[in-house]
C-alpha atoms as a PDB file:
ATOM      1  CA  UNK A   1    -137.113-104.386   2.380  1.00  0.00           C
ATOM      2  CA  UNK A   2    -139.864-103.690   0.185  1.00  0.00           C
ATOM      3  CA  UNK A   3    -141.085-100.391   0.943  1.00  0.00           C
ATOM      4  CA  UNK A   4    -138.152 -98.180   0.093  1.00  0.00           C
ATOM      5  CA  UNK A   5    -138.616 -99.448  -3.718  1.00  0.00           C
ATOM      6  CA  UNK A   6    -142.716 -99.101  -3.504  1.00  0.00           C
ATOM      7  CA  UNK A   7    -142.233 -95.420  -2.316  1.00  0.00           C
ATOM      8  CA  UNK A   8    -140.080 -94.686  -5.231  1.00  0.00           C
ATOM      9  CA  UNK A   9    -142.264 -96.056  -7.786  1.00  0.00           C
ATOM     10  CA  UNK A  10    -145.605 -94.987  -6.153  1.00  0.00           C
ATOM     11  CA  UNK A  11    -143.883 -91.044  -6.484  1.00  0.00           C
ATOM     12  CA  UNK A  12    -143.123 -91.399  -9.878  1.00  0.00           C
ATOM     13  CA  UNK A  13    -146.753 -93.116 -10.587  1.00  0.00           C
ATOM     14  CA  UNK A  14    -148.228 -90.257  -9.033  1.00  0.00           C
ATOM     15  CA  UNK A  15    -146.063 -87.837 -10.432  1.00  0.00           C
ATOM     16  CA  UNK A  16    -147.101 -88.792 -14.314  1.00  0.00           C
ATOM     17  CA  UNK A  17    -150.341 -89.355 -13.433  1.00  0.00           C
ATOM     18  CA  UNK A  18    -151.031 -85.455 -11.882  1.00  0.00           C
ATOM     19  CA  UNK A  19    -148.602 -84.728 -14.840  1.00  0.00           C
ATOM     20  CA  UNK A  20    -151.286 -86.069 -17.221  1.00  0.00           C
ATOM     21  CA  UNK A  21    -153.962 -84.047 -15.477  1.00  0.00           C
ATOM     22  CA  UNK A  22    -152.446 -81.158 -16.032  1.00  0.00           C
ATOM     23  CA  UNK A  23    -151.176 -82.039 -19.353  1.00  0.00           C
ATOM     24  CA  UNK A  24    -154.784 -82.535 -20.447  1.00  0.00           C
ATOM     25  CA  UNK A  25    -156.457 -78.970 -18.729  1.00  0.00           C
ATOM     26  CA  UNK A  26    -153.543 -76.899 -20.443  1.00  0.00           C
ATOM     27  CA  UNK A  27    -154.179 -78.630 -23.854  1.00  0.00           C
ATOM     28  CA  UNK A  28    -157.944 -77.790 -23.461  1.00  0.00           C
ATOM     29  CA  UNK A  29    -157.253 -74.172 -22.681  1.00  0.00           C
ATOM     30  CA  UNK A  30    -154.467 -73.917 -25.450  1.00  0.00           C
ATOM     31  CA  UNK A  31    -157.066 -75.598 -27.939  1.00  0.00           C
ATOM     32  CA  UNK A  32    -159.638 -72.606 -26.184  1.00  0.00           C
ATOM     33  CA  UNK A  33    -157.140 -70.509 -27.467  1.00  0.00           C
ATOM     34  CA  UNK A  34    -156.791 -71.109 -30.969  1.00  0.00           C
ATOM     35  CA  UNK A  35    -153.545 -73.757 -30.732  1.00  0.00           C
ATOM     36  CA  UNK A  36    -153.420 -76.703 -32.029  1.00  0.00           C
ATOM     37  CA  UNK A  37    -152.078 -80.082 -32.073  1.00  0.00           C
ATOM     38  CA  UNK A  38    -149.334 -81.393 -34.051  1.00  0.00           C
ATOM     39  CA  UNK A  39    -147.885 -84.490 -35.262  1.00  0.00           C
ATOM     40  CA  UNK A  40    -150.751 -86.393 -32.851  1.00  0.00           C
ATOM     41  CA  UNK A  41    -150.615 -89.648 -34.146  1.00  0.00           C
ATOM     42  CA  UNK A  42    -147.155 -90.569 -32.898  1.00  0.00           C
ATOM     43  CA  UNK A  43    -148.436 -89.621 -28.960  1.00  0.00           C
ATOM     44  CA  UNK A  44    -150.209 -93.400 -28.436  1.00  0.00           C
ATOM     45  CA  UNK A  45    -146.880 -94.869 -28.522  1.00  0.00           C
ATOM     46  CA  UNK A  46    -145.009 -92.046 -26.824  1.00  0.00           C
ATOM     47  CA  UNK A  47    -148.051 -92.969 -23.769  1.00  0.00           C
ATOM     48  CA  UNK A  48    -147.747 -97.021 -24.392  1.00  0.00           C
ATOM     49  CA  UNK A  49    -143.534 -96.409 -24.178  1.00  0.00           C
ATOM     50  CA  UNK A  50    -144.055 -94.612 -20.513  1.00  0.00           C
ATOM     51  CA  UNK A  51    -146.805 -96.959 -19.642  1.00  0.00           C
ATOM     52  CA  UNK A  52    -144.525-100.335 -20.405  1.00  0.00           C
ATOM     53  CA  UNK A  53    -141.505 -98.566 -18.512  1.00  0.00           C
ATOM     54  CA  UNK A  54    -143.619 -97.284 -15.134  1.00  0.00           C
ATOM     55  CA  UNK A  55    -145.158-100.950 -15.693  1.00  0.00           C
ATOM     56  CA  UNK A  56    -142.002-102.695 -16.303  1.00  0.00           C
ATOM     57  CA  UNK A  57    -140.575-101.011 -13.178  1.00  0.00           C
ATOM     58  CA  UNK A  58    -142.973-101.877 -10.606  1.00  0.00           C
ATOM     59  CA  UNK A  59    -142.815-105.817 -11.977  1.00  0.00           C
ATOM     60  CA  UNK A  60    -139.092-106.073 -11.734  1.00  0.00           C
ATOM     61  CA  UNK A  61    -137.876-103.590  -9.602  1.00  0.00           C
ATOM     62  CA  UNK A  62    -139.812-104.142  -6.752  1.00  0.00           C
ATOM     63  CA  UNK A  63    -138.096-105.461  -3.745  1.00  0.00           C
ATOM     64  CA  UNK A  64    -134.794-104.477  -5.587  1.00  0.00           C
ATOM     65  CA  UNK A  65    -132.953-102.341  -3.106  1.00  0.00           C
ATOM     66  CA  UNK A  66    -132.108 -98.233  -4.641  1.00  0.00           C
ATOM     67  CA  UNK A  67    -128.810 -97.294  -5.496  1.00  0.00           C
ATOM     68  CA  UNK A  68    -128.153 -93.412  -3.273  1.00  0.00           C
ATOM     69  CA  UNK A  69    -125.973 -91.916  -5.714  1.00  0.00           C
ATOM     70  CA  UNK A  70    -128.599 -92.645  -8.986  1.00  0.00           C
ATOM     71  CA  UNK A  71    -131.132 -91.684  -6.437  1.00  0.00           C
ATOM     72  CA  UNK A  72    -129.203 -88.330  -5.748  1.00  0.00           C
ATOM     73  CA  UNK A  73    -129.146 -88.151  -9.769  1.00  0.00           C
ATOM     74  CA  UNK A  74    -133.270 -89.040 -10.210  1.00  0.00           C
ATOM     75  CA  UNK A  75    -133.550 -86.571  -7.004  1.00  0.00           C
ATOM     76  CA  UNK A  76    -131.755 -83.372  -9.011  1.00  0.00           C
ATOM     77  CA  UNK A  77    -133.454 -84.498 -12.720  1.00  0.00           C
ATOM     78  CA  UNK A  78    -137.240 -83.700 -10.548  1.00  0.00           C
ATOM     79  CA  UNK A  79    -135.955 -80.700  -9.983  1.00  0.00           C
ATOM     80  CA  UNK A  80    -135.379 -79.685 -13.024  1.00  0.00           C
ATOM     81  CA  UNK A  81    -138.607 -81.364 -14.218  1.00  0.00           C
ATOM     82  CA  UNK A  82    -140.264 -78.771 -11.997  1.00  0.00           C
ATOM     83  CA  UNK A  83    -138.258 -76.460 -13.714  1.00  0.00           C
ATOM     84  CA  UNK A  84    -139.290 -76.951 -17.094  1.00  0.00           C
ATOM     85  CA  UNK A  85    -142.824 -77.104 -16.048  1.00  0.00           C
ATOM     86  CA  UNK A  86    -142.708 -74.034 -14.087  1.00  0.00           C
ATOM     87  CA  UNK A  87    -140.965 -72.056 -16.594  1.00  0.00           C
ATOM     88  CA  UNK A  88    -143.696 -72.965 -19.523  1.00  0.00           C
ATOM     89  CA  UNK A  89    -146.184 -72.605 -16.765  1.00  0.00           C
ATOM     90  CA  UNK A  90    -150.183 -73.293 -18.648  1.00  0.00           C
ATOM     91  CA  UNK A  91    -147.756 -73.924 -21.653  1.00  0.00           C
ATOM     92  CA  UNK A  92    -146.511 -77.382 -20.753  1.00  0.00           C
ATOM     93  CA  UNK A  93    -148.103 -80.426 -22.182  1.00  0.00           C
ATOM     94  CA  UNK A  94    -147.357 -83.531 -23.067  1.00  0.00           C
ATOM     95  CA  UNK A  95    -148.684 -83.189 -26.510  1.00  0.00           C
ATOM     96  CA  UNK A  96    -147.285 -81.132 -29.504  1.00  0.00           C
ATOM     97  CA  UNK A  97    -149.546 -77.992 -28.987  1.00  0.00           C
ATOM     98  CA  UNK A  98    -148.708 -74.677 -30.615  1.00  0.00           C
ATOM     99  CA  UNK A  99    -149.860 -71.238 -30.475  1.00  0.00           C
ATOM    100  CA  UNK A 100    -149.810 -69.565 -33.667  1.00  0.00           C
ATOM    101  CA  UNK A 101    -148.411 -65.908 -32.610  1.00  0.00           C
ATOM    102  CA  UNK A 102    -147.129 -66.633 -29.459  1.00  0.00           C
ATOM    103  CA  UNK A 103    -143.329 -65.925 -28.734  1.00  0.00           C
ATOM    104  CA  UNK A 104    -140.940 -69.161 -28.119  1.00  0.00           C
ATOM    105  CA  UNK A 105    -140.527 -69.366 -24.234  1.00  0.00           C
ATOM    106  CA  UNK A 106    -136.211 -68.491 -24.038  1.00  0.00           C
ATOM    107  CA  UNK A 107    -136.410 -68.285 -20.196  1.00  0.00           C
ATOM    108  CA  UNK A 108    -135.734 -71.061 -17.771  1.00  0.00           C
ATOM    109  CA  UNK A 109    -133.905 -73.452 -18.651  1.00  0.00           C
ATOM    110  CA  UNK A 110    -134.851 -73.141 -22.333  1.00  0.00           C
ATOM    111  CA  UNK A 111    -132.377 -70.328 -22.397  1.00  0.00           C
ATOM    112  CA  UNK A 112    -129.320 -73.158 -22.472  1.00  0.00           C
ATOM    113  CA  UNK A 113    -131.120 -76.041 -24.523  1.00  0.00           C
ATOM    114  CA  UNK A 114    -134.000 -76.304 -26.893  1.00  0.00           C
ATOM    115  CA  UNK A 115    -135.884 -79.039 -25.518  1.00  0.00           C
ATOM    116  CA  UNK A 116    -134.826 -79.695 -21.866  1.00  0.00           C
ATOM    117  CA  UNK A 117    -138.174 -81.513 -20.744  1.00  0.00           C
ATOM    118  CA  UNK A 118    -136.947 -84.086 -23.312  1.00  0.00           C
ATOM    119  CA  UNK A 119    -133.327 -84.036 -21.593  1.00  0.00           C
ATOM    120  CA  UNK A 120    -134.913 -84.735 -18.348  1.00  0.00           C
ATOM    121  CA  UNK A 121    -137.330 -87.232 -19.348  1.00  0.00           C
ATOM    122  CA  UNK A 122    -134.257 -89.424 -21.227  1.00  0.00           C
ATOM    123  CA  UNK A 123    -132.449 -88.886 -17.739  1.00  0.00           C
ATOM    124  CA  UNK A 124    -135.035 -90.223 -16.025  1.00  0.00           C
ATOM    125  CA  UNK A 125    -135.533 -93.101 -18.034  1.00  0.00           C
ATOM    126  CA  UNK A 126    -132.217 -94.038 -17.533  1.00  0.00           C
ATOM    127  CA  UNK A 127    -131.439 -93.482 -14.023  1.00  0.00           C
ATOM    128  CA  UNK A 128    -134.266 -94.456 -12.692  1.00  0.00           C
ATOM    129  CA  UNK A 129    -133.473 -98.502 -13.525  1.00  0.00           C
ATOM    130  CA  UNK A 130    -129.886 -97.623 -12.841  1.00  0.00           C
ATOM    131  CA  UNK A 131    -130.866 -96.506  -9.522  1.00  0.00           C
ATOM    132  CA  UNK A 132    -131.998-100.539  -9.066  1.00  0.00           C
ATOM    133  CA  UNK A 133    -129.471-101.916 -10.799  1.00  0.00           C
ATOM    134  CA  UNK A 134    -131.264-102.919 -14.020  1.00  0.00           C
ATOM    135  CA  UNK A 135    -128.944-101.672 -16.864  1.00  0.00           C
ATOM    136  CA  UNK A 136    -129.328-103.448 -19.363  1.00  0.00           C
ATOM    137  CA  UNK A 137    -133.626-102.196 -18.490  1.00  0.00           C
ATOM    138  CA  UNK A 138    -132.082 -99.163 -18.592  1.00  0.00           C
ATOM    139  CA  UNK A 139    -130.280 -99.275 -21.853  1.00  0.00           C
ATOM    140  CA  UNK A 140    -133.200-100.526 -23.926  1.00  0.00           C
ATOM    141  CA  UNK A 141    -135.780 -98.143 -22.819  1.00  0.00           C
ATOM    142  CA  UNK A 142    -133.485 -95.306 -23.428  1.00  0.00           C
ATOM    143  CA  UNK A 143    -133.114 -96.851 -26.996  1.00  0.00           C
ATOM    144  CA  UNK A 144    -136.776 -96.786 -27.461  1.00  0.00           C
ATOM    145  CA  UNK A 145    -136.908 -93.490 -25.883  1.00  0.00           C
ATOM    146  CA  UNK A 146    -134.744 -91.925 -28.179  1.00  0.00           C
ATOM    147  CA  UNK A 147    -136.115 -92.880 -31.230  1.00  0.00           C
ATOM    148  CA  UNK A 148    -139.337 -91.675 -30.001  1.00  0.00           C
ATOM    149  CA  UNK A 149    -137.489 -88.272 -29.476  1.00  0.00           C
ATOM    150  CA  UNK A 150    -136.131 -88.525 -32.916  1.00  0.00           C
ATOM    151  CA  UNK A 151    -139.670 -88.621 -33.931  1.00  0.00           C
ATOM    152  CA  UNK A 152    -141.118 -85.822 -31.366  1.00  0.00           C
ATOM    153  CA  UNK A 153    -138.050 -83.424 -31.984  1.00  0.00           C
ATOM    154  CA  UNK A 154    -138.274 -83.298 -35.704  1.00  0.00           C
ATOM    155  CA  UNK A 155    -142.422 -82.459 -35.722  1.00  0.00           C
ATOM    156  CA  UNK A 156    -141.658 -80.035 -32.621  1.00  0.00           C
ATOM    157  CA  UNK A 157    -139.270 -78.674 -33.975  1.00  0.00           C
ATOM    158  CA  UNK A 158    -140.615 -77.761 -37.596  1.00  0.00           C
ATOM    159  CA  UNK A 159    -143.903 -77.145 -36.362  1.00  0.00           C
ATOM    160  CA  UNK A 160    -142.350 -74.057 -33.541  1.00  0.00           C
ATOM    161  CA  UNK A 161    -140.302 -72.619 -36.799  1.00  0.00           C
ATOM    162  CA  UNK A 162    -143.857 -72.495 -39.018  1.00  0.00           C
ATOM    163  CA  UNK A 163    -146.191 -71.194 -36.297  1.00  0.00           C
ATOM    164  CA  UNK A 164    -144.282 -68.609 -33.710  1.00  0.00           C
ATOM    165  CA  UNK A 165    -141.640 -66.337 -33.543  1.00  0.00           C
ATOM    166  CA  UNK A 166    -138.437 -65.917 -30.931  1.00  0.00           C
ATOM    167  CA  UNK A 167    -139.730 -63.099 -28.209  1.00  0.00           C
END
């Protein structure tokens, strides 16, 4: 059965494409309010490393039937997608976009980890092959993933401890 598999991947196509409209309105109004954009020049390949993995997944894994439990596991990581989003509210982007002045967010789940959009996102990109059965797809997207993290962390990171404060 196809369909199962094409439901799956059209949701998560959908889902990152209303994520990068609303990525892109809250970066114009954070730019309308004085922020500004970091580190921008690594964010092409942070977009062509999604792109190749959504693209990746609709040419291999379609047809493939979808593992329940990793399903469960992509099912609870939306959640908490919606729960970083919700928590930084007109603050969430996908760029590196800082407020000079404005207080770290420390609600949400931002009060256990530093960066838990990046916690989900790595989960995702994982479990989402798993939940086909494609591993080893898996394993070397979450290799590429995570040293574009390395890369994303370390100019979030420096640039939230030069421009704001903790609330």
């Amino acid at each position: 059965m196809m369909w199962p598999s094409i439901a799956l991947l059209a949701f998560v196509t959908a889902q990152r494409l209303a994520e990068l409209v609303l990525s892109r309105h809250n970066t114009r109004a954070l730019l309308n309010r004085g922020a500004r954009e970091v580190a921008p020049e690594h964010y092409p390949y942070m977009v062509a490393l999604h792109t190749g993995w959504i693209a990746g997944l609709w040419l291999l894994a379609l047809g493939r039937p979808i593992d329940p439990t990793w399903l469960a596991v992509f099912a609870i990581l939306q959640v908490c997608r919606l729960w970083v989003i919700g928590t930084l509210k007109d603050r969430w982007t996908t760029r590196i976009i800082v407020l000079p002045g404005a207080p770290l967010v420390s609600s949400g789940p931002y009060r256990f980890i530093a960066h838990p959009n990046y916690v989900v996102v790595a989960g995702e990109i994982a479990v989402l092959p798993l939940a086909f059965g494609m591993p080893i797809y898996a394993a070397v997207f979450s290799v590429l993933n995570a040293a574009m993290l390395y890369v994303r962390i370390k100019a979030e990171s420096k640039a939230l401890r030069t421009t704001m404060f903790l609330k």
